[in-house]
PDB file of N, CA and C in Angstrom:
ATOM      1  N   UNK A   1     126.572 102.696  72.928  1.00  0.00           N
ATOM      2  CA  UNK A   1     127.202 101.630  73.680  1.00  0.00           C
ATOM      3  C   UNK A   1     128.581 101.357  73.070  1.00  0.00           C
ATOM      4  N   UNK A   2     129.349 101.127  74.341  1.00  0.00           N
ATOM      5  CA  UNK A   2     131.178 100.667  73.132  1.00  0.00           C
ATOM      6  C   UNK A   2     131.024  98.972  72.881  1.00  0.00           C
ATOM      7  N   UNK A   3     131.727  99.424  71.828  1.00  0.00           N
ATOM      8  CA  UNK A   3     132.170  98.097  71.602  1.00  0.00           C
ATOM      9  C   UNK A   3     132.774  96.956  72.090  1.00  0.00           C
ATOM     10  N   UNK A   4     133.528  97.023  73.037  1.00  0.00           N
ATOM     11  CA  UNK A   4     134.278  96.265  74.019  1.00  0.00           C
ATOM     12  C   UNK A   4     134.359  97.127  75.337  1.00  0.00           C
ATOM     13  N   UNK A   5     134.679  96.191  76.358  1.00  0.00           N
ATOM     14  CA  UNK A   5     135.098  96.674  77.562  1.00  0.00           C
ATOM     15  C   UNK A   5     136.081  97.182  76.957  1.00  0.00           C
ATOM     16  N   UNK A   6     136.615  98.386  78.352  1.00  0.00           N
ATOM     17  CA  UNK A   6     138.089  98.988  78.229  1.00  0.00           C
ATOM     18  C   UNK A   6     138.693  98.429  78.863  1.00  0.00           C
ATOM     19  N   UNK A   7     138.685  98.073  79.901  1.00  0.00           N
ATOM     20  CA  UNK A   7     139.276  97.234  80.919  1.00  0.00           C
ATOM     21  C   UNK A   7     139.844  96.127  80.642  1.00  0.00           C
ATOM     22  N   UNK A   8     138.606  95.377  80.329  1.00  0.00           N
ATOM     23  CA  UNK A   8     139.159  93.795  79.986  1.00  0.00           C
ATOM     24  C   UNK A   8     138.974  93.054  78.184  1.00  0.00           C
ATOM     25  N   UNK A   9     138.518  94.231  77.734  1.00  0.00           N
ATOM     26  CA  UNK A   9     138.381  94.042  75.978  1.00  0.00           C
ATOM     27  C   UNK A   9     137.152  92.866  75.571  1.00  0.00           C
ATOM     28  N   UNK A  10     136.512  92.232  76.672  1.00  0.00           N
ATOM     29  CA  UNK A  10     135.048  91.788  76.457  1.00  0.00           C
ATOM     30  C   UNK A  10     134.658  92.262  75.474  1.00  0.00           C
ATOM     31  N   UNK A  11     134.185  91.679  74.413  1.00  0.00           N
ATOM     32  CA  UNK A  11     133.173  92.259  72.902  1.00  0.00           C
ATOM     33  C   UNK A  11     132.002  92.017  73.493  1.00  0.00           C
ATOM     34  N   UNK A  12     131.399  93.672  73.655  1.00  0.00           N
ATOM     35  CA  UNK A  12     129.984  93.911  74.021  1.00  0.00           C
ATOM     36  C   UNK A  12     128.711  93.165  72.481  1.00  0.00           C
ATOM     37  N   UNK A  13     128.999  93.993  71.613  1.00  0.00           N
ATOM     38  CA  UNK A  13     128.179  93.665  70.506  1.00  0.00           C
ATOM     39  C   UNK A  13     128.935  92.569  69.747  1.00  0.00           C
ATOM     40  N   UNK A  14     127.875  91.492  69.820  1.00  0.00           N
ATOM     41  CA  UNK A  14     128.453  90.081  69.361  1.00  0.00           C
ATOM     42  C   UNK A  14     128.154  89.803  67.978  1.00  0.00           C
ATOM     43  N   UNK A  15     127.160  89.567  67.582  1.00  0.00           N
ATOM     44  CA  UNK A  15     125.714  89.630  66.334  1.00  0.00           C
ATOM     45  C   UNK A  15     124.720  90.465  66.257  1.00  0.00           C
ATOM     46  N   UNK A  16     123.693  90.586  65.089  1.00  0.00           N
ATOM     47  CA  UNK A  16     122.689  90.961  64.845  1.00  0.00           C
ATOM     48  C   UNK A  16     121.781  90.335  65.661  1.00  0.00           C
ATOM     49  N   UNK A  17     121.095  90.830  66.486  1.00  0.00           N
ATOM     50  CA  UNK A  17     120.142  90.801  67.195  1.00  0.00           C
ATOM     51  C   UNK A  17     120.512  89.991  68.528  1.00  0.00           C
ATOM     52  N   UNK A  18     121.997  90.036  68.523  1.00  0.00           N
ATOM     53  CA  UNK A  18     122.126  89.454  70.172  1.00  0.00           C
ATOM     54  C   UNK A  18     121.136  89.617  71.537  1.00  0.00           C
ATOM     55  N   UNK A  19     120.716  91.102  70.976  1.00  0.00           N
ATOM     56  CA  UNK A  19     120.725  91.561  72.602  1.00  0.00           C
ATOM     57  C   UNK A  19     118.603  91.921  72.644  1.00  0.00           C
ATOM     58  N   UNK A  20     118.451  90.522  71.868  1.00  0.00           N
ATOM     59  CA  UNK A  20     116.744  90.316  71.789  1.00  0.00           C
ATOM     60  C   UNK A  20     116.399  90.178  72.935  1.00  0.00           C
ATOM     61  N   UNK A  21     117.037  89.151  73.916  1.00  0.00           N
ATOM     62  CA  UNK A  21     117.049  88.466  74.900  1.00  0.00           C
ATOM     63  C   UNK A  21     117.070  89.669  76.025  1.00  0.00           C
ATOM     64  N   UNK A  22     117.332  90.802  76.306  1.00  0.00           N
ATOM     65  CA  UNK A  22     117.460  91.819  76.984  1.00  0.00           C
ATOM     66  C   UNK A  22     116.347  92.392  76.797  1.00  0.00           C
ATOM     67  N   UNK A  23     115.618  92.351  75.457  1.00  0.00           N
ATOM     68  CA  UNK A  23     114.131  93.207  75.197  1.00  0.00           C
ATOM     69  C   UNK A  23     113.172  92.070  76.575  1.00  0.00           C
ATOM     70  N   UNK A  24     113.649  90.924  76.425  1.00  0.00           N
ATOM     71  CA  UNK A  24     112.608  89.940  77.325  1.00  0.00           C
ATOM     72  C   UNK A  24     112.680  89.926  78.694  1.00  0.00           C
ATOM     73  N   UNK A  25     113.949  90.761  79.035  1.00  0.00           N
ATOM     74  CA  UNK A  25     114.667  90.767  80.626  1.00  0.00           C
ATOM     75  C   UNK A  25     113.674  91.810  80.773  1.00  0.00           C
ATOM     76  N   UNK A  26     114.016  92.714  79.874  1.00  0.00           N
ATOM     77  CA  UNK A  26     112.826  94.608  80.434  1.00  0.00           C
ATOM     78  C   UNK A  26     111.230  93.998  80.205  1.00  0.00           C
ATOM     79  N   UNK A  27     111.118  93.304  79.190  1.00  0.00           N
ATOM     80  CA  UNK A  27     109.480  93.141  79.529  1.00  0.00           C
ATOM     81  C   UNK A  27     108.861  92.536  81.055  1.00  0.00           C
ATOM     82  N   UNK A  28     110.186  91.338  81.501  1.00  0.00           N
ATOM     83  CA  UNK A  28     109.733  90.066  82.260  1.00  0.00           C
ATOM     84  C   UNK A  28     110.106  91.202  83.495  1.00  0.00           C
ATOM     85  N   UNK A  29     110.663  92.379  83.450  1.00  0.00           N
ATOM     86  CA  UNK A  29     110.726  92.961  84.951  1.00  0.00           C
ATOM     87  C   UNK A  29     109.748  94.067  85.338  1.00  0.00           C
ATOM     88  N   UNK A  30     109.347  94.515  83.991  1.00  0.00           N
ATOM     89  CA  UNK A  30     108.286  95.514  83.905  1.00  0.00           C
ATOM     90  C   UNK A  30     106.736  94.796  84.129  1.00  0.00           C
ATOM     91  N   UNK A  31     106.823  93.827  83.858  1.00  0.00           N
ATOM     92  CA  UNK A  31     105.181  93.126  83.940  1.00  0.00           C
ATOM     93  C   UNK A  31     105.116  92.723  85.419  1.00  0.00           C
ATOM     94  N   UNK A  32     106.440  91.666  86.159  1.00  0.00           N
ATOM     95  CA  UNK A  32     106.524  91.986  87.158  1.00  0.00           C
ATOM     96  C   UNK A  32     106.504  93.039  87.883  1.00  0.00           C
ATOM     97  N   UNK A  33     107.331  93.917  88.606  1.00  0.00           N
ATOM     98  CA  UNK A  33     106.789  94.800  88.710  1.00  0.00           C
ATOM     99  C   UNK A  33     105.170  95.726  88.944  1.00  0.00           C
ATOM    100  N   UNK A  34     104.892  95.721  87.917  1.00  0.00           N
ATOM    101  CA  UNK A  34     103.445  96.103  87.385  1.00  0.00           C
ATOM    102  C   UNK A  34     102.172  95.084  88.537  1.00  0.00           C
ATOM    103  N   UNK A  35     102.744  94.049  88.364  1.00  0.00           N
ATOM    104  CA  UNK A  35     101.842  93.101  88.542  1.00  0.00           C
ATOM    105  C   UNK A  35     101.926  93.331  89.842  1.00  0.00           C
ATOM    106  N   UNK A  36     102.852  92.923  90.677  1.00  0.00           N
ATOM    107  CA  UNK A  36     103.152  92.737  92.028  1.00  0.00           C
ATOM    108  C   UNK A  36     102.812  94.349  92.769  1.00  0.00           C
ATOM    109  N   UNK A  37     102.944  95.491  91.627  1.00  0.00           N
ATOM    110  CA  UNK A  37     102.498  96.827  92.654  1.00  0.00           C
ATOM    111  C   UNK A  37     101.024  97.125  92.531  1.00  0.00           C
ATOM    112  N   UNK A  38     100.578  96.691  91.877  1.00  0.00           N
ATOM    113  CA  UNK A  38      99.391  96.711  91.510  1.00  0.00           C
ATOM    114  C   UNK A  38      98.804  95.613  92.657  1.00  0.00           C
ATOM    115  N   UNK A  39      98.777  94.419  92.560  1.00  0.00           N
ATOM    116  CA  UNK A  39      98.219  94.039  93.818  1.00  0.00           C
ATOM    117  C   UNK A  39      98.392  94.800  95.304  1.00  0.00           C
ATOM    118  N   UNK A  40      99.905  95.143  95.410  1.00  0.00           N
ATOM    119  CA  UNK A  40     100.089  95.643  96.680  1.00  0.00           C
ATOM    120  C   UNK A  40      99.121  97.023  96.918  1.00  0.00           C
ATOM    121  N   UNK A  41      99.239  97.765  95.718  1.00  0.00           N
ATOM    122  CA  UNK A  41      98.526  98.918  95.760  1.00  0.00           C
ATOM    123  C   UNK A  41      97.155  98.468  96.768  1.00  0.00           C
ATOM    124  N   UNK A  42      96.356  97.276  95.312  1.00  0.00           N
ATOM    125  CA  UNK A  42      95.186  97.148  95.502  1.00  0.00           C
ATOM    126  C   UNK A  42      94.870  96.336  96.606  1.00  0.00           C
ATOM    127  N   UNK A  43      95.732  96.128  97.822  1.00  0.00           N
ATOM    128  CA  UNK A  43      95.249  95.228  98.753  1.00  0.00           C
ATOM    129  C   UNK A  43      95.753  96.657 100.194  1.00  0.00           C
ATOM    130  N   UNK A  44      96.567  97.383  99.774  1.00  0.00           N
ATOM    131  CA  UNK A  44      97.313  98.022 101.126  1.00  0.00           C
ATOM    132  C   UNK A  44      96.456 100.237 101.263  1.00  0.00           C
ATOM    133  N   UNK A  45      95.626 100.076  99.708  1.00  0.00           N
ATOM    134  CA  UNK A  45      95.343 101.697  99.438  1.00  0.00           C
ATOM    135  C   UNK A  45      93.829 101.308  99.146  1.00  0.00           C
ATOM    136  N   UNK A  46      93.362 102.496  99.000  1.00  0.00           N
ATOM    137  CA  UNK A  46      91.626 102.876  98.452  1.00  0.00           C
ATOM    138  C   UNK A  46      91.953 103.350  97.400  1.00  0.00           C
ATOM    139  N   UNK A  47      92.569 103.266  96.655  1.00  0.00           N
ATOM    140  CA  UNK A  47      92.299 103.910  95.344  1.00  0.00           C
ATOM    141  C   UNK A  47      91.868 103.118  94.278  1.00  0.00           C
ATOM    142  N   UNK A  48      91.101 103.556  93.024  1.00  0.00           N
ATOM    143  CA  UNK A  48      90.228 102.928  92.869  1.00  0.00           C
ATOM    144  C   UNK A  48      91.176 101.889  91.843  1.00  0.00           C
ATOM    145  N   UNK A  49      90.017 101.205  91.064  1.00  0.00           N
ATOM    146  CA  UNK A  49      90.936 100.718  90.186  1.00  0.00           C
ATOM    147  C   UNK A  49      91.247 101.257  88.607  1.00  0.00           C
ATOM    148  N   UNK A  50      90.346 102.433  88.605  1.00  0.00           N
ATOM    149  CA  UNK A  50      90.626 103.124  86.937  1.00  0.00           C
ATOM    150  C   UNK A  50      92.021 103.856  87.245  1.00  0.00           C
ATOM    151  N   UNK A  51      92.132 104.593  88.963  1.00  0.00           N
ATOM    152  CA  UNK A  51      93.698 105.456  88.627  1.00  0.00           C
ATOM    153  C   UNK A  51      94.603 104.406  88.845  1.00  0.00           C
ATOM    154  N   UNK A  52      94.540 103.375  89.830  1.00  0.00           N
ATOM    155  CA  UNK A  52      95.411 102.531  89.446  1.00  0.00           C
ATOM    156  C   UNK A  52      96.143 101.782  87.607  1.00  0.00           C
ATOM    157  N   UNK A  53      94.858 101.787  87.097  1.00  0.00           N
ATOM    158  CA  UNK A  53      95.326 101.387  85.972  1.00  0.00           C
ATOM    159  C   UNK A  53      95.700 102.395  85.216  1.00  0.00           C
ATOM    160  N   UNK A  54      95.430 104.233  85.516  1.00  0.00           N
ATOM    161  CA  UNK A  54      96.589 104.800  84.696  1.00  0.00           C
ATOM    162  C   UNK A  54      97.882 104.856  85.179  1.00  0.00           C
ATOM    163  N   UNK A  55      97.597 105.023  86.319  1.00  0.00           N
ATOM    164  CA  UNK A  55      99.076 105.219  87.437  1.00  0.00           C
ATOM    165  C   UNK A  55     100.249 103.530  87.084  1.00  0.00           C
ATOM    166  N   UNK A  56      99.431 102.757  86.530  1.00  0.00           N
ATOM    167  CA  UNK A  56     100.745 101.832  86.005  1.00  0.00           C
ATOM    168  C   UNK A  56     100.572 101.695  84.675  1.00  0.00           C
ATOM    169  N   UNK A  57     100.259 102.106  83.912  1.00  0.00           N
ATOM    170  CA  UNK A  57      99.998 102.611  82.607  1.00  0.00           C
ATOM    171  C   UNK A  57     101.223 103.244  82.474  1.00  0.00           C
ATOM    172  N   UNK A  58     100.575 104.269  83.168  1.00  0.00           N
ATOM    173  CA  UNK A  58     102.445 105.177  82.816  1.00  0.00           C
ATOM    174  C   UNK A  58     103.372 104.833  83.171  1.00  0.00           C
ATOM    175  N   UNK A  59     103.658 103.545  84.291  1.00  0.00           N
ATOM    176  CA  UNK A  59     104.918 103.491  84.721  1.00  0.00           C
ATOM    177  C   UNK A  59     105.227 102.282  83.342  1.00  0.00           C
ATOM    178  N   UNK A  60     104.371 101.417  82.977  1.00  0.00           N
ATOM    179  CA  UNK A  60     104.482 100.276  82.251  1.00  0.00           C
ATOM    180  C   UNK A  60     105.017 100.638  80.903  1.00  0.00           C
ATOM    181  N   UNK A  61     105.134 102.451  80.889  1.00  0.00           N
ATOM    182  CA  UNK A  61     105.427 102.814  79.279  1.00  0.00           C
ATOM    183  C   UNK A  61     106.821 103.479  79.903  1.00  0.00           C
ATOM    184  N   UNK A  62     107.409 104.318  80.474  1.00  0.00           N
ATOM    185  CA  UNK A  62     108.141 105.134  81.574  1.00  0.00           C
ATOM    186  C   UNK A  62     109.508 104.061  81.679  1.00  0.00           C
ATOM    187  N   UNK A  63     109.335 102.796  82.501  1.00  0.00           N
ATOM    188  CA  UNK A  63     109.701 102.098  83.072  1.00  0.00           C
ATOM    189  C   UNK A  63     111.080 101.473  82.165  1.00  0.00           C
ATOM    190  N   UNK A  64     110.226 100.486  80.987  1.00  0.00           N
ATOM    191  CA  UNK A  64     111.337  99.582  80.237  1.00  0.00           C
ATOM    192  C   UNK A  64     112.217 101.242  79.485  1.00  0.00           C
ATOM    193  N   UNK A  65     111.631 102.125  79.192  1.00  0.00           N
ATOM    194  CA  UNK A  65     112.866 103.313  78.587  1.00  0.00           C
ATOM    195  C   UNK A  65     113.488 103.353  79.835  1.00  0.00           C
ATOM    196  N   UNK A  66     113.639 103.430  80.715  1.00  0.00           N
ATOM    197  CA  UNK A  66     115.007 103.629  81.852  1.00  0.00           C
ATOM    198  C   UNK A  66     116.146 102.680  81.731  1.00  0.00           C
ATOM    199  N   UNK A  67     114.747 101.102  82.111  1.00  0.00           N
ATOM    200  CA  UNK A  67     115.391 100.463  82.215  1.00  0.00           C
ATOM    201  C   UNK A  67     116.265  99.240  81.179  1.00  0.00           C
ATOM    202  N   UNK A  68     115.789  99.853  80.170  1.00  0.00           N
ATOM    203  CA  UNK A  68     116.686  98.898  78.832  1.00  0.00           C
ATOM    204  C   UNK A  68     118.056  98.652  78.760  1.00  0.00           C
ATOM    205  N   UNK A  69     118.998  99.968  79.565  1.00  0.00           N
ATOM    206  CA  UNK A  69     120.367 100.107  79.673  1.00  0.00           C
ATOM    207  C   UNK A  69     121.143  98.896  80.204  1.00  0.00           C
ATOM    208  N   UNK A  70     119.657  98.649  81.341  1.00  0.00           N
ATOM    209  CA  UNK A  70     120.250  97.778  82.191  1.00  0.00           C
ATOM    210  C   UNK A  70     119.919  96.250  81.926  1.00  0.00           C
ATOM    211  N   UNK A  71     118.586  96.351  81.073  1.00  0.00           N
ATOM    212  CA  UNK A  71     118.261  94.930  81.050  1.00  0.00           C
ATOM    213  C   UNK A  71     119.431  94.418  80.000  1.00  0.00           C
ATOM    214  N   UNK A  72     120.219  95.416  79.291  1.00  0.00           N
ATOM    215  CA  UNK A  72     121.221  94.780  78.048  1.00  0.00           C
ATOM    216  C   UNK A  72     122.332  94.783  79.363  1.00  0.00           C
ATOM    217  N   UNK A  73     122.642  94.864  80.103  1.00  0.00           N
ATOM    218  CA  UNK A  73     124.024  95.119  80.618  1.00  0.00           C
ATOM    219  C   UNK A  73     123.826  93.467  81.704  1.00  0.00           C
ATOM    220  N   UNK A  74     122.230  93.277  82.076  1.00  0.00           N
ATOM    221  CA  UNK A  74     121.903  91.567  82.982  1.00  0.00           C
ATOM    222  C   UNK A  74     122.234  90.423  81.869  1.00  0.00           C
ATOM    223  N   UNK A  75     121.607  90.897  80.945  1.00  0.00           N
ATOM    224  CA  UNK A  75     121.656  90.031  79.646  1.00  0.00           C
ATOM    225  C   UNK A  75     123.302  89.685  78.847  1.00  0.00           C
ATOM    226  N   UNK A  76     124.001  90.102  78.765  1.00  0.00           N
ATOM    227  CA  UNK A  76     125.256  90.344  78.155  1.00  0.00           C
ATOM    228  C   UNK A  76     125.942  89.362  79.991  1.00  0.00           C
ATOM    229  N   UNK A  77     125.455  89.830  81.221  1.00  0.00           N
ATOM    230  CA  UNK A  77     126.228  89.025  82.306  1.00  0.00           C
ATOM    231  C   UNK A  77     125.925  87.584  82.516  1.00  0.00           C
ATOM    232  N   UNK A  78     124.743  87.590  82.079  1.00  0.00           N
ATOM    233  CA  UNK A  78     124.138  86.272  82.167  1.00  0.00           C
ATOM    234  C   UNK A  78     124.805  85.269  81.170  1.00  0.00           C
ATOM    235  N   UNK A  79     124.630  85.819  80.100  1.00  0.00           N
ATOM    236  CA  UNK A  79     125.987  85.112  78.928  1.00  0.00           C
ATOM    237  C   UNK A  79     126.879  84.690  79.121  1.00  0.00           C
ATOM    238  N   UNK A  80     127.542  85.959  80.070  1.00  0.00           N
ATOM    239  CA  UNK A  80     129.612  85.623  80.192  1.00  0.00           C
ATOM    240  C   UNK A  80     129.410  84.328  81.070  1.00  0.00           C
ATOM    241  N   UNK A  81     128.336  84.664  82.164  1.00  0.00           N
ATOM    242  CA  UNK A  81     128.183  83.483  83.127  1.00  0.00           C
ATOM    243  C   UNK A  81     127.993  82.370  82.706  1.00  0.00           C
ATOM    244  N   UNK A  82     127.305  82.101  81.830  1.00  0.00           N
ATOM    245  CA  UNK A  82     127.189  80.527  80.814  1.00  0.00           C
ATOM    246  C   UNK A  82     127.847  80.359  79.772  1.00  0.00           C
ATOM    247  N   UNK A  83     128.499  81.379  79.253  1.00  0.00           N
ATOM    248  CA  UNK A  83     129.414  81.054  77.969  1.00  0.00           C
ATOM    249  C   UNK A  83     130.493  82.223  78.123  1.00  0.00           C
ATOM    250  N   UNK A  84     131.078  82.095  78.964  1.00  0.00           N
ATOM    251  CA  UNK A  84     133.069  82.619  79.193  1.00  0.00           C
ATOM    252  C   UNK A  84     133.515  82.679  78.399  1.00  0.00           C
ATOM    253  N   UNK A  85     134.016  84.147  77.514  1.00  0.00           N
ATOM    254  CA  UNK A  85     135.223  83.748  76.862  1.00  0.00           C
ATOM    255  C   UNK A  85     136.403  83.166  76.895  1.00  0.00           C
ATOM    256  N   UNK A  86     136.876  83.384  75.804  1.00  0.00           N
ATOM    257  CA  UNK A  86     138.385  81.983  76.148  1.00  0.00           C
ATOM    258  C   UNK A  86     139.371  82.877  76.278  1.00  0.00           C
ATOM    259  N   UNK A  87     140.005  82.986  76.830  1.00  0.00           N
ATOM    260  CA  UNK A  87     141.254  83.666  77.090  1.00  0.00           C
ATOM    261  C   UNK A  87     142.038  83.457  75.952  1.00  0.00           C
ATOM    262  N   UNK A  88     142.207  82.818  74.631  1.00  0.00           N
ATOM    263  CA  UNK A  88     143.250  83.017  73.563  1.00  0.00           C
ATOM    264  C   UNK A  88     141.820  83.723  72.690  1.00  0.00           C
ATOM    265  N   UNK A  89     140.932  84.050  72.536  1.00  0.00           N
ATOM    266  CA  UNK A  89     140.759  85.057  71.646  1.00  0.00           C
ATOM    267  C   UNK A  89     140.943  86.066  70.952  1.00  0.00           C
ATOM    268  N   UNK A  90     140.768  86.607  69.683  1.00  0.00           N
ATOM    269  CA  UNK A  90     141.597  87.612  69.254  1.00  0.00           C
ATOM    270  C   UNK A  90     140.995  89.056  69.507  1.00  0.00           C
ATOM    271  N   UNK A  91     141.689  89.544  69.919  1.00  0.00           N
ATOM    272  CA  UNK A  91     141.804  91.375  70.825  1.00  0.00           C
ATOM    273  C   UNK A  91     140.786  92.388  69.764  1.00  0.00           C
ATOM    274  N   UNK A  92     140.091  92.880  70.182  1.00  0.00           N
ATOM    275  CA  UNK A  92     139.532  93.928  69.467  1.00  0.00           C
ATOM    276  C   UNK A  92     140.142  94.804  68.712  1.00  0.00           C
ATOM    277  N   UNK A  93     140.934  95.468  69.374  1.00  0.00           N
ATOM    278  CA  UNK A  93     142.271  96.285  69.027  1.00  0.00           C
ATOM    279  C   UNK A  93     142.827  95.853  68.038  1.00  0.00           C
TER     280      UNK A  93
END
């Protein structure tokens, strides 16, 4: 990951362990997820419920590795959105 935007020089990596809060975005979308296909499965298919529970097994392990990139990239927007940098800050560069 860089260190700052190129564009607009945003400091991506702020602190040690900033980006905890992003581990909780990938869990809270993966359980969702999980949860909500799993009912749909189990209300709209015949399949039973042991392959269902490998068939999201694997996605529940599969899933947050894709999607971690992104849960740090919601997490880091959600920030700027509640805490804006200041425009006299000092430049990365």
């Amino acid at each position: 990951m860089h260190d700052h935007c190129p564009a607009c020089e945003l400091l991506f990596e702020r602190e040690q362990g900033y980006f905890v809060g992003a581990i909780y975005v990938n869990y809270a979308a993966t359980v969702g997820i999980t949860i909500v296909g799993f009912l749909l499965l189990d209300h709209y298919t015949a399949l039973s419920v042991t392959t269902q529970i490998s068939l999201w097994s694997v996605f529940g392990v599969a899933f947050p590795l894709f999607f971690f990139r992104y849960s740090r990239s919601l997490w880091l927007s959600v920030e700027y959105l509640f805490n804006p940098e200041a425009p006299g800050l000092p430049s990365v560069r």
